[in-house]
PDB file of N, CA and C in Angstrom:
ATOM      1  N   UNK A   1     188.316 116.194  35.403  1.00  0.00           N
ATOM      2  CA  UNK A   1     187.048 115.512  35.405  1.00  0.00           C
ATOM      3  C   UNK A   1     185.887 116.492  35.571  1.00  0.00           C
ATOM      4  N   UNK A   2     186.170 117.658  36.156  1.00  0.00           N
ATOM      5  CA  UNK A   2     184.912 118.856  36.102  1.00  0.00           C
ATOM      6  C   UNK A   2     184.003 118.793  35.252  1.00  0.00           C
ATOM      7  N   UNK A   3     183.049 118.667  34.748  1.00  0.00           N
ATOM      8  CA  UNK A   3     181.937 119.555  33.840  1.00  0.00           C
ATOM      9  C   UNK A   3     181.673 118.007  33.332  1.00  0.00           C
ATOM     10  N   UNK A   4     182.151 116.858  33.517  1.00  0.00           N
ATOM     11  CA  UNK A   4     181.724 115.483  33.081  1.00  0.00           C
ATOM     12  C   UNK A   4     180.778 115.498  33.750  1.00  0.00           C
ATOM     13  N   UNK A   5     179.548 114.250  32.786  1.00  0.00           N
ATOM     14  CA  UNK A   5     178.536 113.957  33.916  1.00  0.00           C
ATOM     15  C   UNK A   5     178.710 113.275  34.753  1.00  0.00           C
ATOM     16  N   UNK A   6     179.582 112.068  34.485  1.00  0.00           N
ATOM     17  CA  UNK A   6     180.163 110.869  35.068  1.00  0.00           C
ATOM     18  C   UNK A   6     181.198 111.181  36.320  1.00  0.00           C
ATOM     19  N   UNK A   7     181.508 112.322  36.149  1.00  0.00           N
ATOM     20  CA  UNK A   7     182.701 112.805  37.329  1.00  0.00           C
ATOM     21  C   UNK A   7     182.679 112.449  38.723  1.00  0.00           C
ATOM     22  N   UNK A   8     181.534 112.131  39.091  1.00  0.00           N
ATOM     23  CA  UNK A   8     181.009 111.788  40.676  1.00  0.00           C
ATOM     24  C   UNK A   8     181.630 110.127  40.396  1.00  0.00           C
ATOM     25  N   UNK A   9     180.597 109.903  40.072  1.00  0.00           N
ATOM     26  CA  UNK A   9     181.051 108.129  39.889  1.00  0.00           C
ATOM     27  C   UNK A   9     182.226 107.775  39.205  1.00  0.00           C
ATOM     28  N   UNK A  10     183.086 108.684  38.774  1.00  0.00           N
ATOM     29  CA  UNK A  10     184.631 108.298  38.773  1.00  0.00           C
ATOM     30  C   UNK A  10     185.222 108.355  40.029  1.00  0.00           C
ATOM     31  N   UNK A  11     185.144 109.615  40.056  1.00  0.00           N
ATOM     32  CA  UNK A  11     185.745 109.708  42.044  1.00  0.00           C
ATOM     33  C   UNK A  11     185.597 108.969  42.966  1.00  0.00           C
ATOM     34  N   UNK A  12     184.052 108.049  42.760  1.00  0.00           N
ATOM     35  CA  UNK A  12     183.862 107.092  43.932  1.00  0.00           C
ATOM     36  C   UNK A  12     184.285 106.036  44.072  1.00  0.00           C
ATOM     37  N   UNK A  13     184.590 105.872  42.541  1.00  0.00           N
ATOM     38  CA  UNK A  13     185.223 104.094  41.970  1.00  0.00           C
ATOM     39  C   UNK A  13     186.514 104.411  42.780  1.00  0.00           C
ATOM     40  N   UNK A  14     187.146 105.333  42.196  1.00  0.00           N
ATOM     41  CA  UNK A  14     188.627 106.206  42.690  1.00  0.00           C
ATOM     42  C   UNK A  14     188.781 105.831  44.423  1.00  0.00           C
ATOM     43  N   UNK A  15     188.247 106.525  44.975  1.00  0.00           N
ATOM     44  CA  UNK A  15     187.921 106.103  46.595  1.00  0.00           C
ATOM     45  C   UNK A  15     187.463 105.027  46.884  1.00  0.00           C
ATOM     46  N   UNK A  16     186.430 104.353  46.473  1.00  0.00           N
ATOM     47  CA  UNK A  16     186.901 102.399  46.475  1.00  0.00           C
ATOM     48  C   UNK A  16     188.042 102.018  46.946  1.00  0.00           C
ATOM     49  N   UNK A  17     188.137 102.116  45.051  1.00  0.00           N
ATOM     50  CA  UNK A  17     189.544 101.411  44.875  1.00  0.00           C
ATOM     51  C   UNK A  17     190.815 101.718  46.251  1.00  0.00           C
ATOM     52  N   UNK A  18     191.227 102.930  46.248  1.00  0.00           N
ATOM     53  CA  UNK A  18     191.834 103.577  47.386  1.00  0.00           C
ATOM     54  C   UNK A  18     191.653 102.663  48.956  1.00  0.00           C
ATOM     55  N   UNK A  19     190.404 102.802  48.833  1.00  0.00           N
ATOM     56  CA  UNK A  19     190.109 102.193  50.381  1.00  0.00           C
ATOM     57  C   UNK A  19     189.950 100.930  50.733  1.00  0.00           C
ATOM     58  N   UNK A  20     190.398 100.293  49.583  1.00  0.00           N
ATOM     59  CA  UNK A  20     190.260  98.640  49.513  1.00  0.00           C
ATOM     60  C   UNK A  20     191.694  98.340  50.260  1.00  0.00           C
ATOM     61  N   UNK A  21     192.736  98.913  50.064  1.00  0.00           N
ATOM     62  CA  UNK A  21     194.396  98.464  49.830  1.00  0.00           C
ATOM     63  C   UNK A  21     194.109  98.700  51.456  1.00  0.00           C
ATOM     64  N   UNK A  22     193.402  99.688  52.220  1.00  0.00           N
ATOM     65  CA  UNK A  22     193.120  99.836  54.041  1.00  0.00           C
ATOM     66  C   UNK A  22     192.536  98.769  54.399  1.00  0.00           C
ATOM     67  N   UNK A  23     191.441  98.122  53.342  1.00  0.00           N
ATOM     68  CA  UNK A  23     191.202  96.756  54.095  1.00  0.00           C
ATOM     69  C   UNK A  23     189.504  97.076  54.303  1.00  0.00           C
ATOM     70  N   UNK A  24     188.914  98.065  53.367  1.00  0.00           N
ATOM     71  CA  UNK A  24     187.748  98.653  53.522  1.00  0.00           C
ATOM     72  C   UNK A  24     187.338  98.016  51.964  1.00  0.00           C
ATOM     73  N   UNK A  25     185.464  97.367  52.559  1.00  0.00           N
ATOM     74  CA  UNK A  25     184.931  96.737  51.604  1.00  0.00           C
ATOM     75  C   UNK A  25     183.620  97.828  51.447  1.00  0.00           C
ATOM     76  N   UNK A  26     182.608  97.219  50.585  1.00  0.00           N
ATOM     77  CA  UNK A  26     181.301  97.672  50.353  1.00  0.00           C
ATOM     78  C   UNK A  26     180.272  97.039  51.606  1.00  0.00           C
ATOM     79  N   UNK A  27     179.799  97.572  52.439  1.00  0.00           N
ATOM     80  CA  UNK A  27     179.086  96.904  53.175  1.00  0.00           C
ATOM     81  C   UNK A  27     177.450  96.676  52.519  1.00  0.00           C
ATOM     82  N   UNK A  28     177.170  95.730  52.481  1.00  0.00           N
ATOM     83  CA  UNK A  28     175.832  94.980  52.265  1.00  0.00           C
ATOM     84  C   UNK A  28     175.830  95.931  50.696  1.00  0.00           C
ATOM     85  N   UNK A  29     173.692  96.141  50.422  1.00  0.00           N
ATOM     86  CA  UNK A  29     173.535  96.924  49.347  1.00  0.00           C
ATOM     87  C   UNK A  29     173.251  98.522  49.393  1.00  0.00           C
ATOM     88  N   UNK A  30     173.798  98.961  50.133  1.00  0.00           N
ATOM     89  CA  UNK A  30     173.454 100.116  50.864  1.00  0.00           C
ATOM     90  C   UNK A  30     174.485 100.891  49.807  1.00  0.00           C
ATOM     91  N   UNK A  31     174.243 101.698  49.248  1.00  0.00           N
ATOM     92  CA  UNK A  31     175.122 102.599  48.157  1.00  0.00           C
ATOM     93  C   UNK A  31     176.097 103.475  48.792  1.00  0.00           C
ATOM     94  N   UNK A  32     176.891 103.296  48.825  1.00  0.00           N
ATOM     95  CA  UNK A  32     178.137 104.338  49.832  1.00  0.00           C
ATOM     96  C   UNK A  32     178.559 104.101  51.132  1.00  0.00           C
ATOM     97  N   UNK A  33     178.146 102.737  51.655  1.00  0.00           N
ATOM     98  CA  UNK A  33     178.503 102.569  52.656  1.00  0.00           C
ATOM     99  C   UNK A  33     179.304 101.418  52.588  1.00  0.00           C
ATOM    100  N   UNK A  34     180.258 101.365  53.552  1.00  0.00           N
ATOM    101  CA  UNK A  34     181.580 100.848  53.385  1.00  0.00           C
ATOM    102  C   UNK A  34     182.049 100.609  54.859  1.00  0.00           C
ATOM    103  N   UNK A  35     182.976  99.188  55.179  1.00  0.00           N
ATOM    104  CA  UNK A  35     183.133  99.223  56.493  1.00  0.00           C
ATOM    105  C   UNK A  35     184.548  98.243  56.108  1.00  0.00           C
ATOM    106  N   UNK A  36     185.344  98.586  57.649  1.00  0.00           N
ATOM    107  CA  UNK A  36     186.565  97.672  57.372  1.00  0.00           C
ATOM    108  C   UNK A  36     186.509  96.619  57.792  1.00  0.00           C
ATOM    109  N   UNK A  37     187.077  95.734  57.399  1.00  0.00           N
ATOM    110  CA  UNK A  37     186.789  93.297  57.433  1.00  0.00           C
ATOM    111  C   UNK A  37     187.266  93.621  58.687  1.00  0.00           C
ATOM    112  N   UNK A  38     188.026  94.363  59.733  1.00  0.00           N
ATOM    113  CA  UNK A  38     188.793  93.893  61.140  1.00  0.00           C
ATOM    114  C   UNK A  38     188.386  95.057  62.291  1.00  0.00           C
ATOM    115  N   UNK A  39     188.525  96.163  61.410  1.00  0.00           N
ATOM    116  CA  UNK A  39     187.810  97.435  62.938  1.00  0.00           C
ATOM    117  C   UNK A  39     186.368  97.637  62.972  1.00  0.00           C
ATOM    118  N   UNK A  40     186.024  97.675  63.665  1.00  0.00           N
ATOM    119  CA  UNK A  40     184.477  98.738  64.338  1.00  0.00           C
ATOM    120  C   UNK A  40     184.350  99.867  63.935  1.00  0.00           C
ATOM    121  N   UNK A  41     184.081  99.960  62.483  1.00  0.00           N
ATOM    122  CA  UNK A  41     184.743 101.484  61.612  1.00  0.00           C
ATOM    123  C   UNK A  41     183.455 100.933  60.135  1.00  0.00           C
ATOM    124  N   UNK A  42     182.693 102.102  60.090  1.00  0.00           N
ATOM    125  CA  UNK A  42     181.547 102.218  58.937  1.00  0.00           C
ATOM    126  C   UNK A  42     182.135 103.961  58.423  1.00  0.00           C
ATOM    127  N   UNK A  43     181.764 103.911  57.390  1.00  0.00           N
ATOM    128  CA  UNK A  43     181.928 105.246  56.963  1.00  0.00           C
ATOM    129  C   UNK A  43     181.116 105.438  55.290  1.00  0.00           C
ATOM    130  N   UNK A  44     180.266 106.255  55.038  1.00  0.00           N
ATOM    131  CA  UNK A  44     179.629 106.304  54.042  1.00  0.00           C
ATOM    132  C   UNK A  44     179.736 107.703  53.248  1.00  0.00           C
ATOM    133  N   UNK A  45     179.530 107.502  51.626  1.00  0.00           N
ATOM    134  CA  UNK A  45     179.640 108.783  51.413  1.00  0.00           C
ATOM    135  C   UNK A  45     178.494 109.052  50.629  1.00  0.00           C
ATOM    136  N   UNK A  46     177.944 110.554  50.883  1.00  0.00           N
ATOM    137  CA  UNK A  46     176.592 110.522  49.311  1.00  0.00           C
ATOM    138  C   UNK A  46     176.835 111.983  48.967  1.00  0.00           C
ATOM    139  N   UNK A  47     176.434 112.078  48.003  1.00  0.00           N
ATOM    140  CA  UNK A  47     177.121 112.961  47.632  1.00  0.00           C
ATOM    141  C   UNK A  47     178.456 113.390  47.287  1.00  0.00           C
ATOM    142  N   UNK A  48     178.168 115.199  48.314  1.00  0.00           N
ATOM    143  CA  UNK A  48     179.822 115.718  48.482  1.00  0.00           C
ATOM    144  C   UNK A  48     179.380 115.455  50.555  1.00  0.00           C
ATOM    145  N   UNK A  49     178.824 114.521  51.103  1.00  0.00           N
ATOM    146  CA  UNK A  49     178.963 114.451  52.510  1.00  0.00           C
ATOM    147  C   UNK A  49     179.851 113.088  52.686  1.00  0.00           C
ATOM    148  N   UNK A  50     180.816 113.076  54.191  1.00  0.00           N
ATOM    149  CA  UNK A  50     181.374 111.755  54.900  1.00  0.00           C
ATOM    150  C   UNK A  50     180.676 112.135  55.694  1.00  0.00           C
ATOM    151  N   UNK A  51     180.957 110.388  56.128  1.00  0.00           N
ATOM    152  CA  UNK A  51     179.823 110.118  57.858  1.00  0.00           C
ATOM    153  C   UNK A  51     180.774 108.874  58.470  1.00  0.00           C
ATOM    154  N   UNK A  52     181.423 109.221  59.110  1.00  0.00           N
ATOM    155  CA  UNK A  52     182.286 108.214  59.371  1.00  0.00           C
ATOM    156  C   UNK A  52     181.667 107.418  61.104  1.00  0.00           C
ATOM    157  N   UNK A  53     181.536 106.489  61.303  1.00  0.00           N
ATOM    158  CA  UNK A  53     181.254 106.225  62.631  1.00  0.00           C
ATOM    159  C   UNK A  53     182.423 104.653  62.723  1.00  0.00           C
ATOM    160  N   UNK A  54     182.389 105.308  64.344  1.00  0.00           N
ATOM    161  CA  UNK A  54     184.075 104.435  64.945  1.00  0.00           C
ATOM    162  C   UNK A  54     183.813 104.573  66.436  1.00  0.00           C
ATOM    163  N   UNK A  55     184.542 103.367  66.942  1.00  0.00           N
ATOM    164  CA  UNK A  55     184.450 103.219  68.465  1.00  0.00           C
ATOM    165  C   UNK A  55     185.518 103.916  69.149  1.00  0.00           C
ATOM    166  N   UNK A  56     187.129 103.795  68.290  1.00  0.00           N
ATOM    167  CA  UNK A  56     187.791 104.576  68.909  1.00  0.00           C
ATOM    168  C   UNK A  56     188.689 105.367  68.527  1.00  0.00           C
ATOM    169  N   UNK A  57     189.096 106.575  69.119  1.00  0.00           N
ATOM    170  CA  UNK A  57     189.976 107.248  68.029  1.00  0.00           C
ATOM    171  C   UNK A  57     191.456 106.842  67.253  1.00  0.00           C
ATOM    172  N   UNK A  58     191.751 105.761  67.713  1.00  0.00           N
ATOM    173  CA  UNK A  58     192.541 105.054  67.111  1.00  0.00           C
ATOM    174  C   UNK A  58     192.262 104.705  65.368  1.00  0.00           C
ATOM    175  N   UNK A  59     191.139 103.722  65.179  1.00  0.00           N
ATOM    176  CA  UNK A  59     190.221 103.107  64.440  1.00  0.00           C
ATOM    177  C   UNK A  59     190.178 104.765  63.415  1.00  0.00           C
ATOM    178  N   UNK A  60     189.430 105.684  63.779  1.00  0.00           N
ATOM    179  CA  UNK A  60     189.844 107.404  63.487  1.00  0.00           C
ATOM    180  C   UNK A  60     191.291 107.875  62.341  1.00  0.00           C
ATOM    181  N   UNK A  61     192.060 107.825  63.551  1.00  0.00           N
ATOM    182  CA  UNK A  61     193.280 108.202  63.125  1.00  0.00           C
ATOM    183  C   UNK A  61     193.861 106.683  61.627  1.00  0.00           C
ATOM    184  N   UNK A  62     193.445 106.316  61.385  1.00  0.00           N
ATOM    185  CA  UNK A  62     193.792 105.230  60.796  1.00  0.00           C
ATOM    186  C   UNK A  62     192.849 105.272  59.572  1.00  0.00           C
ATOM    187  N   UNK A  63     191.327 105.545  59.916  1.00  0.00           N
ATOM    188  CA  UNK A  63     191.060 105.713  58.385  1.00  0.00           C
ATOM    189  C   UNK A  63     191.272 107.405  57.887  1.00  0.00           C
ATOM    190  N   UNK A  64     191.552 108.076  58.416  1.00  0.00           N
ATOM    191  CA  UNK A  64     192.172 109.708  58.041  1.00  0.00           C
ATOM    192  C   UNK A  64     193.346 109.301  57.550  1.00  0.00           C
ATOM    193  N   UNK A  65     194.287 108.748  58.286  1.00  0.00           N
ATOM    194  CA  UNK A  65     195.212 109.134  57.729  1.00  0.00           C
ATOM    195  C   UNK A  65     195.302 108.200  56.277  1.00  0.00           C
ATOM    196  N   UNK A  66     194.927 106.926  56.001  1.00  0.00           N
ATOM    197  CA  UNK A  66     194.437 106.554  54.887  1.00  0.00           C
ATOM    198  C   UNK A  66     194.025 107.382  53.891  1.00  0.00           C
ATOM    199  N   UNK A  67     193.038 108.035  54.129  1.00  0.00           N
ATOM    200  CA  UNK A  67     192.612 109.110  53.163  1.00  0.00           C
ATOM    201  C   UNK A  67     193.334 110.143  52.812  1.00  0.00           C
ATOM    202  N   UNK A  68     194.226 110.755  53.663  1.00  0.00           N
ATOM    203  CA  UNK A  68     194.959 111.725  53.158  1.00  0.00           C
ATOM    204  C   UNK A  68     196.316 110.940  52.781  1.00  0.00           C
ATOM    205  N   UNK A  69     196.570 110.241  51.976  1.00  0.00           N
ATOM    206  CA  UNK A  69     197.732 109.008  51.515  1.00  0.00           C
ATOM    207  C   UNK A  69     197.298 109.672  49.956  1.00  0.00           C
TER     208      UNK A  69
END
């Protein structure tokens, strides 16, 4: 996907999609921000930055290890 223009917004659909099957939606209209329907867990992306915010490291360990799946 390198040197596409579109390459960003493939990857993000990509990570969506991915983070839906964890139980992670689109929160409101806020572009990249995303939160899960059951934990206390927001996490947004823009760019090439994450910003993950969580109450506990449990909630943590659960969307990491998601991501690295």
């Amino acid at each position: 996907m390198y040197d596409l223009p579109q390459a960003g917004r493939l990857a993000y659909e990509q990570l969506v999609m991915h983070l839906q099957h964890a139980g992670y939606v689109k929160a409101g209209s806020t572009p990249g921000l995303s939160k899960h329907v059951s934990k206390p867990i927001q996490f947004i992306l823009v760019v090439d930055d994450f910003g993950i915010k969580y109450q506990s490291e449990d909630d943590l360990i659960h969307h990491l290890d998601h991501l690295g799946k």
